[in-house]
N, C-alpha and C. Protein backbone atom coordinates (compact mmCIF):
# COMPACT_ATOMS: atom_id res chain seq x y z
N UNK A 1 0.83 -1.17 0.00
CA UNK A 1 0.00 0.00 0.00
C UNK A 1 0.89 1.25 0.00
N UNK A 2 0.92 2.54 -0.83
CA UNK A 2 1.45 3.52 -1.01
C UNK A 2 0.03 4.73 -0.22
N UNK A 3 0.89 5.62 0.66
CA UNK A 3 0.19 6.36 1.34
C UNK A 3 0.66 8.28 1.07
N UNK A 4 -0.34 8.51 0.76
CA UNK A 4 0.24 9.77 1.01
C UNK A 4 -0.63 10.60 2.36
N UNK A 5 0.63 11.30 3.29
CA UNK A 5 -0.04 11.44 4.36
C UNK A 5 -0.08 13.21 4.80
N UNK A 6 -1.24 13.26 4.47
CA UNK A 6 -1.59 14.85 4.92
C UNK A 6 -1.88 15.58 6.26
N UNK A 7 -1.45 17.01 6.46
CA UNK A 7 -1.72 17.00 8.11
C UNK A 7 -3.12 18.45 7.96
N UNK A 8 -3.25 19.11 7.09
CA UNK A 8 -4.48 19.65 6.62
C UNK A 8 -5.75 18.93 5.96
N UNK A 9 -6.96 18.88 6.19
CA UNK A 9 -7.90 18.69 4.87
C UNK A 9 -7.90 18.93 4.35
N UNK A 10 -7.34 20.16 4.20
CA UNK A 10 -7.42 20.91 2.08
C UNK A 10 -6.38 20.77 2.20
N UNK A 11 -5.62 19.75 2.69
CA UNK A 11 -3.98 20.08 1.57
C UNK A 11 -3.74 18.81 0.41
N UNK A 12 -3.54 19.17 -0.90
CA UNK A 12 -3.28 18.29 -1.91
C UNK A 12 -2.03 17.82 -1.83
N UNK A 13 -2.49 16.48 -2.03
CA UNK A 13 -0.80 15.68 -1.78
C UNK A 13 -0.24 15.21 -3.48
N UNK A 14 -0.88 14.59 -3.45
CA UNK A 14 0.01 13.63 -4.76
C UNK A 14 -1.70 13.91 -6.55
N UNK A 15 -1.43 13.65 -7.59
CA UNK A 15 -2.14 13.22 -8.43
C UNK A 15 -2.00 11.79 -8.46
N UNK A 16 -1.11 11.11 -7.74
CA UNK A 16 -0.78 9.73 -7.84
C UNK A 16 -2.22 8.91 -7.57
N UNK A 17 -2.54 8.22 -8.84
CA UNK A 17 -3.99 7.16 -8.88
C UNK A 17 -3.49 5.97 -7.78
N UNK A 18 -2.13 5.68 -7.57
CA UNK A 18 -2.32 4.26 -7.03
C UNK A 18 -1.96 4.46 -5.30
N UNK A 19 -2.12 5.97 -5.35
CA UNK A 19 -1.42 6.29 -3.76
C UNK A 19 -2.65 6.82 -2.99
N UNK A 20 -2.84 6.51 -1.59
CA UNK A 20 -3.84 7.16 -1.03
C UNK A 20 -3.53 7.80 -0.17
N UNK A 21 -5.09 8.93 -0.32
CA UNK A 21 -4.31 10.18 0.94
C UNK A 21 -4.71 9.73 2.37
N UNK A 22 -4.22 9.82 3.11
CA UNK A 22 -4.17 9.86 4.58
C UNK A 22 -4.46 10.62 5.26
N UNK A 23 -5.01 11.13 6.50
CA UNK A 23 -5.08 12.54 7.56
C UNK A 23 -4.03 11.85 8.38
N UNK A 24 -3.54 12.56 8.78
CA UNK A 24 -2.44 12.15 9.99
C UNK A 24 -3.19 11.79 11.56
N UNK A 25 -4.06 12.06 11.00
CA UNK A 25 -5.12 11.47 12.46
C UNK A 25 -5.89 10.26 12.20
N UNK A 26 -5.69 9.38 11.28
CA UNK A 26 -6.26 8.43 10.75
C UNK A 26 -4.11 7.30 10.92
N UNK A 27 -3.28 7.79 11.16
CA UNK A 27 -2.07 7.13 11.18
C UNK A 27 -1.93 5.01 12.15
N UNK A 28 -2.87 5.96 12.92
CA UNK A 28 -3.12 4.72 14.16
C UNK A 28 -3.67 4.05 13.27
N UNK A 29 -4.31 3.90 12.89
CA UNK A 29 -5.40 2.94 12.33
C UNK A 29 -4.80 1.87 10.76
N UNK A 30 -3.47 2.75 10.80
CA UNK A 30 -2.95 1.66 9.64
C UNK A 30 -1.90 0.74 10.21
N UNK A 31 -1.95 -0.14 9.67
CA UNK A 31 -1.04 -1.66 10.39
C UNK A 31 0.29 -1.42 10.43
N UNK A 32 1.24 -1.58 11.63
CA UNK A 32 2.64 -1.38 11.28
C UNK A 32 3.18 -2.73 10.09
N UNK A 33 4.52 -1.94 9.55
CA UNK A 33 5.10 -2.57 8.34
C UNK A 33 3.98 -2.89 7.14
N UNK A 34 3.32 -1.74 6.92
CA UNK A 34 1.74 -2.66 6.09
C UNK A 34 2.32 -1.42 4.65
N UNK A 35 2.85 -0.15 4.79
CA UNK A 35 3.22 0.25 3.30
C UNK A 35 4.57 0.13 2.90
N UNK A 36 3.98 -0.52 1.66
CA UNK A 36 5.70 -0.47 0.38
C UNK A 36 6.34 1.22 0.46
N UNK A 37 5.53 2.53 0.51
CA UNK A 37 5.56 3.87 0.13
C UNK A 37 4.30 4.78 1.06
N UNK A 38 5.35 5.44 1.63
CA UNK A 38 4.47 6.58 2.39
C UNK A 38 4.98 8.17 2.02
N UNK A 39 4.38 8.91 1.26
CA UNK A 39 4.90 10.48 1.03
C UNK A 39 4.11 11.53 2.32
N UNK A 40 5.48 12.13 2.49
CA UNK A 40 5.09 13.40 2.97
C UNK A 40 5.38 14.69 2.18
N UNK A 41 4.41 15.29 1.61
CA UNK A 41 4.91 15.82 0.99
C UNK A 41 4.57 17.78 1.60
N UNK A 42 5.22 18.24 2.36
CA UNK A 42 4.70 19.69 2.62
C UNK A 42 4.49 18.94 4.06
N UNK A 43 4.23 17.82 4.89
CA UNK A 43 3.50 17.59 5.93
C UNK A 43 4.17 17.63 7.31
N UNK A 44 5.27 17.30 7.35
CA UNK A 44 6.20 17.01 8.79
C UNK A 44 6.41 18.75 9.08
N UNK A 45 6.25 19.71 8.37
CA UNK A 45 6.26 21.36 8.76
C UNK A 45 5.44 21.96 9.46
N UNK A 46 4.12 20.88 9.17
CA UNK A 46 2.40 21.49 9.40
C UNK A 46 1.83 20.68 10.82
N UNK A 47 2.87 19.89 11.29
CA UNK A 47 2.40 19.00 13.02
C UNK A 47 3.16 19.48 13.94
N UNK A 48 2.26 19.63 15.12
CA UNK A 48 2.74 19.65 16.41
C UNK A 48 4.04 19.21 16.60
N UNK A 49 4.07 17.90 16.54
CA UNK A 49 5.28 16.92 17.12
C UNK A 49 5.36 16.39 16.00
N UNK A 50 6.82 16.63 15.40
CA UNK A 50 7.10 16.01 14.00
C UNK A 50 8.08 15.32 14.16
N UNK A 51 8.58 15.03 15.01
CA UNK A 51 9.84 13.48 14.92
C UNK A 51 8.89 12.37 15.56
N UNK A 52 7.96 12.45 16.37
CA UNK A 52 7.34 11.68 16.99
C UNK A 52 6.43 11.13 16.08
N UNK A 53 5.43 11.93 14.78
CA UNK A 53 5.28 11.59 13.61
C UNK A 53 5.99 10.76 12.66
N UNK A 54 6.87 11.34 12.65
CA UNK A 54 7.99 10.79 11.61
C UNK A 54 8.41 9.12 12.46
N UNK A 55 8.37 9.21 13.25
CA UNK A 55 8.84 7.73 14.30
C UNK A 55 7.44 6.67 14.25
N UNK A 56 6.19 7.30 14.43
CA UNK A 56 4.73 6.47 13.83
C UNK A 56 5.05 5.76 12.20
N UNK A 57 5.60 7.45 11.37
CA UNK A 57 5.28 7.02 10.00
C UNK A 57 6.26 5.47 9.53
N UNK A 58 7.24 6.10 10.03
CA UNK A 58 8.81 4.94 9.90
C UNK A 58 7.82 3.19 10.54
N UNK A 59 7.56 3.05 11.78
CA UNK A 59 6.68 1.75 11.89
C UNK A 59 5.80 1.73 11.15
N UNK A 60 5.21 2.34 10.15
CA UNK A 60 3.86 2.19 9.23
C UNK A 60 4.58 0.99 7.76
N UNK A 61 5.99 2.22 7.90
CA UNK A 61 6.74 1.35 6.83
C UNK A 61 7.31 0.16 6.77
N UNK A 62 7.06 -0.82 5.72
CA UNK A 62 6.97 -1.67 5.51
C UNK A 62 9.00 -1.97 5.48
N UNK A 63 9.66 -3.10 5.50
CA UNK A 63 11.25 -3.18 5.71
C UNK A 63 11.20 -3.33 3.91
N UNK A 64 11.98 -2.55 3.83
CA UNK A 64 12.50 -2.42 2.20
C UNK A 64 11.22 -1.03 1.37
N UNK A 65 10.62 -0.47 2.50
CA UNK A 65 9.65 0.52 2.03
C UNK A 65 10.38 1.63 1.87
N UNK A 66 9.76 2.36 1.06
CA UNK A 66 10.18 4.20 0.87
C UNK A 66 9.50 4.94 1.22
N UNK A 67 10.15 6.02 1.83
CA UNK A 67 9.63 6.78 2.18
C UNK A 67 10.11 8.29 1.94
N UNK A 68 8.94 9.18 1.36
CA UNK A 68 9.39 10.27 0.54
C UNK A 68 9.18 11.83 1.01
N UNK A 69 10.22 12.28 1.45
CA UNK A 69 9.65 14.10 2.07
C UNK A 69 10.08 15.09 1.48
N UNK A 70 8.90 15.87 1.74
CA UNK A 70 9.13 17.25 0.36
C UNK A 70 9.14 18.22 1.65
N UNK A 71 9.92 19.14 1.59
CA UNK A 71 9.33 20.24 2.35
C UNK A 71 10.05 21.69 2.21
N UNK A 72 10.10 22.37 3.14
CA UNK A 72 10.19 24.14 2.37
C UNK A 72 11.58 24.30 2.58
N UNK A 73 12.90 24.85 1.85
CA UNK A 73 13.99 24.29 2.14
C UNK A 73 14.07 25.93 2.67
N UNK A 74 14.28 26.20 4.17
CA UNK A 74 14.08 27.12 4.72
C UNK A 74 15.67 28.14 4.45
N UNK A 75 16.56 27.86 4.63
CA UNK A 75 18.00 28.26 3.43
C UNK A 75 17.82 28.78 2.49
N UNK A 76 17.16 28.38 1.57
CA UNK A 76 17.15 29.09 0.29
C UNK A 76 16.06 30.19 0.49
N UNK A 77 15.35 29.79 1.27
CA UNK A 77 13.68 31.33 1.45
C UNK A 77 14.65 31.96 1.89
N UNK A 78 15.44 32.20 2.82
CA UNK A 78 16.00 32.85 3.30
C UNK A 78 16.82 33.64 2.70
N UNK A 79 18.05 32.97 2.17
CA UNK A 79 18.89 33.58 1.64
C UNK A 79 18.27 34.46 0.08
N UNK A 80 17.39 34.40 -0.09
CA UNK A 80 16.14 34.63 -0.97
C UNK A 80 15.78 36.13 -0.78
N UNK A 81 15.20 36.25 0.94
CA UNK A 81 14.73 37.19 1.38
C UNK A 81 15.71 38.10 1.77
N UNK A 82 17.05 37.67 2.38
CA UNK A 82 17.92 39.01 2.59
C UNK A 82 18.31 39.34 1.41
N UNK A 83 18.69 38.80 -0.09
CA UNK A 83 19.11 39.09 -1.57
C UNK A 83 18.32 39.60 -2.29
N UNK A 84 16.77 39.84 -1.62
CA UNK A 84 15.21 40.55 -2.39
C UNK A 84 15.49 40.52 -3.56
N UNK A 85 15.45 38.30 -4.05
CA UNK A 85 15.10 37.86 -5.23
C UNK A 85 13.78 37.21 -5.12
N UNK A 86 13.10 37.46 -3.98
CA UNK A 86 11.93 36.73 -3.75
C UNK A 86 10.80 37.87 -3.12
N UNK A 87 9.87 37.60 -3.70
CA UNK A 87 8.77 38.75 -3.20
C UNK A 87 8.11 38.06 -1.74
N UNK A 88 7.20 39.27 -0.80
CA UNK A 88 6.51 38.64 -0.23
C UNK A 88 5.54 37.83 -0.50
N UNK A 89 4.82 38.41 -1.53
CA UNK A 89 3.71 37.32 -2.01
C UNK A 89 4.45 36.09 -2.49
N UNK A 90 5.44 35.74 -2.76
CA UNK A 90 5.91 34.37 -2.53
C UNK A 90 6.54 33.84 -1.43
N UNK A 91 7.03 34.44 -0.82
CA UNK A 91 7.85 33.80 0.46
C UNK A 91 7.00 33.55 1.71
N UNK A 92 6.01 34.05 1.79
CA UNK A 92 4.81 34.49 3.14
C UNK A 92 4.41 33.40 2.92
N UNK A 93 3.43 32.85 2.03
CA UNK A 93 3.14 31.35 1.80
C UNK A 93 4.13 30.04 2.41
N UNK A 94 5.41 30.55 2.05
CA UNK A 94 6.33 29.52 2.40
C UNK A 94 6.54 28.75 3.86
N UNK A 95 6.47 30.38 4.50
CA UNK A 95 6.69 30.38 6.05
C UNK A 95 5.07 30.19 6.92
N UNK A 96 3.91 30.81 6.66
CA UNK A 96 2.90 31.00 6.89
C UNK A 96 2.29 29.77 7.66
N UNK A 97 2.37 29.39 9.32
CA UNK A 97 1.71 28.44 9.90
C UNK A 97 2.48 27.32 9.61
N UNK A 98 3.85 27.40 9.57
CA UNK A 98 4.59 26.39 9.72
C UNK A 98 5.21 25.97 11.22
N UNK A 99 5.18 25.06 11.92
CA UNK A 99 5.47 24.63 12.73
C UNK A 99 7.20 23.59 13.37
N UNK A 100 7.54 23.61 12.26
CA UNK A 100 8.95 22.40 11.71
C UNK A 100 9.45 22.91 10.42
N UNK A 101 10.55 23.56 10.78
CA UNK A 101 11.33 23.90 9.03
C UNK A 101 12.47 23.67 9.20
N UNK A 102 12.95 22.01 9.11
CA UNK A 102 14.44 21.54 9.41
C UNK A 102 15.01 21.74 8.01
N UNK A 103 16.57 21.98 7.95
CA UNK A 103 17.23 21.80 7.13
C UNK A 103 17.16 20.77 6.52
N UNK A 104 17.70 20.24 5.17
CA UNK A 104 18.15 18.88 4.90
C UNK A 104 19.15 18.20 5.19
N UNK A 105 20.25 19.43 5.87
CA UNK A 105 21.00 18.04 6.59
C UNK A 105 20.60 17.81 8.05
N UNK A 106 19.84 18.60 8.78
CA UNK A 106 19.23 18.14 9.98
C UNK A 106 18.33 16.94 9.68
N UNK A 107 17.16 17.13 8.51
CA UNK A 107 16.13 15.87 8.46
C UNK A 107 17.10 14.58 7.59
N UNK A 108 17.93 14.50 7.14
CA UNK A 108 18.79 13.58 6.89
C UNK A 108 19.42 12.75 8.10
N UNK A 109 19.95 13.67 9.15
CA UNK A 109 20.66 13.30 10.24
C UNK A 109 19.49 12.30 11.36
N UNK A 110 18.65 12.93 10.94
CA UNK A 110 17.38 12.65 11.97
C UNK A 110 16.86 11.29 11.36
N UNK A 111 16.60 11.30 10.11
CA UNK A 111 16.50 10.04 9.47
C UNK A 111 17.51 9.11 9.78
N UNK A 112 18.66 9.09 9.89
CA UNK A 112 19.72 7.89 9.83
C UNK A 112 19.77 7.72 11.57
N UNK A 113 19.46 8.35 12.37
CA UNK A 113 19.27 8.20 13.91
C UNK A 113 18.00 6.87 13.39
N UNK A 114 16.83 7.08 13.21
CA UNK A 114 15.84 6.18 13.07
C UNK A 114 16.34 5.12 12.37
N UNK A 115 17.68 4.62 11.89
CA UNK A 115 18.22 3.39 11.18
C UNK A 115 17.57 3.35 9.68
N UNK A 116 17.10 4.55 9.27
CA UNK A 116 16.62 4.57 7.57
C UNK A 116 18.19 4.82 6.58
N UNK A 117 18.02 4.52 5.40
CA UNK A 117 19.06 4.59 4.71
C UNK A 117 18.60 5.44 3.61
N UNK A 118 19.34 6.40 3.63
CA UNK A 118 19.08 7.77 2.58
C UNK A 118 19.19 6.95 0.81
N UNK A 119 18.61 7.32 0.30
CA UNK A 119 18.67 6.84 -0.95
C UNK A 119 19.15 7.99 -2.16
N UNK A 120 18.77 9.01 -2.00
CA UNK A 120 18.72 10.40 -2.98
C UNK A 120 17.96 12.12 -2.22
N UNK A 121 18.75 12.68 -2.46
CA UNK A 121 18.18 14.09 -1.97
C UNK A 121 17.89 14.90 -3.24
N UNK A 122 17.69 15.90 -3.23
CA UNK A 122 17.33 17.08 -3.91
C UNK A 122 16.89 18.43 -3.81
N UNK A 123 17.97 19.34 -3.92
CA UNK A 123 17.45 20.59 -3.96
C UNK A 123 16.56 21.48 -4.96
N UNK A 124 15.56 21.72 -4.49
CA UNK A 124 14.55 22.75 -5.70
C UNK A 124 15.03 23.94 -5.24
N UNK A 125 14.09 25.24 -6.03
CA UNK A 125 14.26 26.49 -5.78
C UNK A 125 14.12 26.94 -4.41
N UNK A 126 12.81 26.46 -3.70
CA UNK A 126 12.51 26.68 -2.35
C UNK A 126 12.09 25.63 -1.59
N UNK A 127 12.11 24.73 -2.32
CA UNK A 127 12.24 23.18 -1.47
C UNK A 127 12.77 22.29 -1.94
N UNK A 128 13.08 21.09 -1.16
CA UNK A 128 14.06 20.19 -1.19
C UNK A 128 13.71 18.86 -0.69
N UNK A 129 13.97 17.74 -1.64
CA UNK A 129 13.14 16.34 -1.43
C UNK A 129 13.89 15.12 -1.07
N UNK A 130 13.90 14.35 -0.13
CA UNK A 130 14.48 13.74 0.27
C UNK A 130 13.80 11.54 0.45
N UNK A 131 14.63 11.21 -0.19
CA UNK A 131 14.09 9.46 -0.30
C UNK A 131 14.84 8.72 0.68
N UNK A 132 13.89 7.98 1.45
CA UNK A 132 14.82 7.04 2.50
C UNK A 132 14.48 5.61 2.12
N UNK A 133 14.89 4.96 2.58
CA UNK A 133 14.66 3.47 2.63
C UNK A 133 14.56 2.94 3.94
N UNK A 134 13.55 1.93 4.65
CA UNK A 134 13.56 1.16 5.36
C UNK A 134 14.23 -0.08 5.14
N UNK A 135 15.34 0.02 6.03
CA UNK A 135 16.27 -1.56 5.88
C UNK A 135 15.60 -2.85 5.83
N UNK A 136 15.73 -3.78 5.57
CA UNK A 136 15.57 -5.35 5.63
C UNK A 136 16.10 -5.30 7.26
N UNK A 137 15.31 -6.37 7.91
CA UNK A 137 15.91 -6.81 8.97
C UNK A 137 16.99 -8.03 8.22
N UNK A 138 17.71 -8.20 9.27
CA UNK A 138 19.00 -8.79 9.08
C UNK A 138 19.19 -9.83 10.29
């Protein structure tokens, strides 16, 4: 099962037909090790407690599952906003009711504490996407 897991009702996650959306308050209710693929995409920024999330989502995942996070690469807004190459009407959105805006090498670091194995990163203009893998037990 591929999940995509949202922490708003109106927030759009994926066009993906074979992925389903999730509320993050519906998390309990799915079986540990039960998805191949769980995306967060915009979501670990928008919760209360987001490693404690991220530590639910990781048992959701299945051993040899992926797991995929998009989020606002708070560095570049930044360095954005003191260089006024970025307007407010774009950057305000960025920051606006965010709760969690880790770096990527903090949510990398934080990932490999949880025993996930980084697979590929990526920097965009103002965000930055990151693929882990859940190990095989051994």
């Amino acid at each position: 099962m591929k999940i995509s897991l949202v922490a708003r009702p109106t927030q759009q996650q994926t066009d993906n037909d074979d992925c389903i959306q999730v509320h993050i308050s519906q998390l309990n209710d799915i079986e540990n090790a039960s998805c191949t693929e769980i995306q967060l995409l915009n979501t670990l920024e928008k919760v209360e407690t987001p490693q404690e999330v991220l530590q639910q989502v990781i048992m959701k995942l299945r051993y040899g599952g992926t797991l995929i996070i998009v989020s606002t690469n708070i560095l570049a807004v930044a360095r954005d906003i003191i260089n006024n190459t970025i307007q407010f009407e774009e950057w305000q959105p960025l920051l606006y009711q965010k709760t969690f805006l880790p770096t990527l090498a903090y949510l990398k670091q934080l990932l490999k504490s949880y025993n996930l194995n980084i697979l590929n990163t990526y920097y965009g203009n103002t965000q930055y996407a990151i693929t882990a893998i859940r190990p095989d037990v051994t």
